[in-house]
Protein backbone atom coordinates (compact mmCIF):
# COMPACT_ATOMS: atom_id res chain seq x y z
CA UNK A 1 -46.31 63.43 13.02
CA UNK A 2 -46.51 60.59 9.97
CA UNK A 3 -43.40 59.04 8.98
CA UNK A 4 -43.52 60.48 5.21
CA UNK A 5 -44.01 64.29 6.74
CA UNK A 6 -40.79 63.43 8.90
CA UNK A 7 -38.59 61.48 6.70
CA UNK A 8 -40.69 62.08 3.17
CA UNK A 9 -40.67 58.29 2.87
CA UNK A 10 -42.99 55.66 4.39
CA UNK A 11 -39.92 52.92 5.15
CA UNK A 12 -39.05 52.91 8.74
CA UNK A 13 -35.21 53.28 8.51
CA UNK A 14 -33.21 49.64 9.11
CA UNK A 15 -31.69 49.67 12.23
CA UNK A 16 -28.60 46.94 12.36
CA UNK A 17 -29.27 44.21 14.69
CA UNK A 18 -27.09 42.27 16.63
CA UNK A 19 -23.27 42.73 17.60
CA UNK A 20 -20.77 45.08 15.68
CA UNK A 21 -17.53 43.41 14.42
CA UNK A 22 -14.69 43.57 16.18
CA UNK A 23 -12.38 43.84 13.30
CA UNK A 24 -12.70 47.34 11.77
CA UNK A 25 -11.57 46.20 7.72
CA UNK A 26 -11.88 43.05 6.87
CA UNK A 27 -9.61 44.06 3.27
CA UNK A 28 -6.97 45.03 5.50
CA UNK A 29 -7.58 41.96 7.86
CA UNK A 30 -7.46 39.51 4.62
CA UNK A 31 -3.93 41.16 3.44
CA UNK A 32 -2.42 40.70 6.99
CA UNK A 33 -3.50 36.88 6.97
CA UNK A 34 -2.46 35.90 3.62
CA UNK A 35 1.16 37.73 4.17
CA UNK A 36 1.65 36.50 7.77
CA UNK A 37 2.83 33.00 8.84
CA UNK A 38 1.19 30.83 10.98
CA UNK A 39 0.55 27.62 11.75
CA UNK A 40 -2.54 28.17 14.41
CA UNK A 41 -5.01 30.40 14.83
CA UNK A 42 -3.77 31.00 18.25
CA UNK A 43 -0.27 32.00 17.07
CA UNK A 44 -2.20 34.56 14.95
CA UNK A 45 -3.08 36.80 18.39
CA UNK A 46 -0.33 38.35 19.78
CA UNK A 47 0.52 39.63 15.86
CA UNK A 48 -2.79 40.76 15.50
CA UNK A 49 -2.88 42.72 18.45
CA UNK A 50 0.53 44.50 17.73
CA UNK A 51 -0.54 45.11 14.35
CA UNK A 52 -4.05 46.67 14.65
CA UNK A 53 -3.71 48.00 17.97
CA UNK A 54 -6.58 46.08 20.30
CA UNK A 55 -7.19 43.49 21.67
CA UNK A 56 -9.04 40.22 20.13
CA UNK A 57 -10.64 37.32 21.10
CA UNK A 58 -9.34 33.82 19.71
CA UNK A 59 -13.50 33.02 18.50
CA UNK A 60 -13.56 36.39 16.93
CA UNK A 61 -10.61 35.24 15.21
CA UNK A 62 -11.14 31.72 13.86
CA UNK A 63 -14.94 33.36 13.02
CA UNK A 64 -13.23 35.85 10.28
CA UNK A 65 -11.02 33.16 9.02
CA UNK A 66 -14.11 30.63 8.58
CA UNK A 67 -15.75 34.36 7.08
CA UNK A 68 -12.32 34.54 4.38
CA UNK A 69 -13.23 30.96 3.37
CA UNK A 70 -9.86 29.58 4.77
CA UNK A 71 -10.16 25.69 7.00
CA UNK A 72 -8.69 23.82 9.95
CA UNK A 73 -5.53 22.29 8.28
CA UNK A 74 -6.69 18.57 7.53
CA UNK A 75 -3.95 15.90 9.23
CA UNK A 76 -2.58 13.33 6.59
CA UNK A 77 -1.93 10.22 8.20
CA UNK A 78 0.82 8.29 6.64
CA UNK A 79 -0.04 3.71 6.20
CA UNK A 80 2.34 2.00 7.10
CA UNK A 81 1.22 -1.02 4.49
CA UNK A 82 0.81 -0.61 0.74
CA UNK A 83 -2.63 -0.20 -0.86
CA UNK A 84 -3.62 -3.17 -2.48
């Protein structure tokens, strides 16, 4: 059979590629991040976990942060001499 007698279109339907994320709503995700305290992305695991309900790798983590638009905290190093 042709694809347009099938479907009534000639586009082959897109078929998602690659890996499905691991964190069901991102909204929900951002809300829980901004309102939760942390100091490492690390410390952020065990909270996720007992909020959402699975489990969750560290990468997966720090890759949806980097996705939010949030850094690694920058460390200011304090001189000991005045600027001249």
């Amino acid at each position: 059979m042709l694809l347009q007698n099938t479907t009534g279109e000639l586009k082959q339907p897109k078929i998602n590629a690659g890996r499905p994320t691991k964190i069901k709503d991102m909204d929900v995700f951002k809300h829980f991040v901004q309102t939760t305290e942390f100091s490492q992305v690390k410390d952020l695991i065990p909270l996720f976990e007992q909020k959402f309900g699975y489990p969750i790798l560290y990468s997966t983590l720090l890759k949806a942060i980097h996705r939010l638009g949030w850094t690694r905290k920058k460390r200011v190093f304090s001189i000991s001499k005045p600027i001249k």
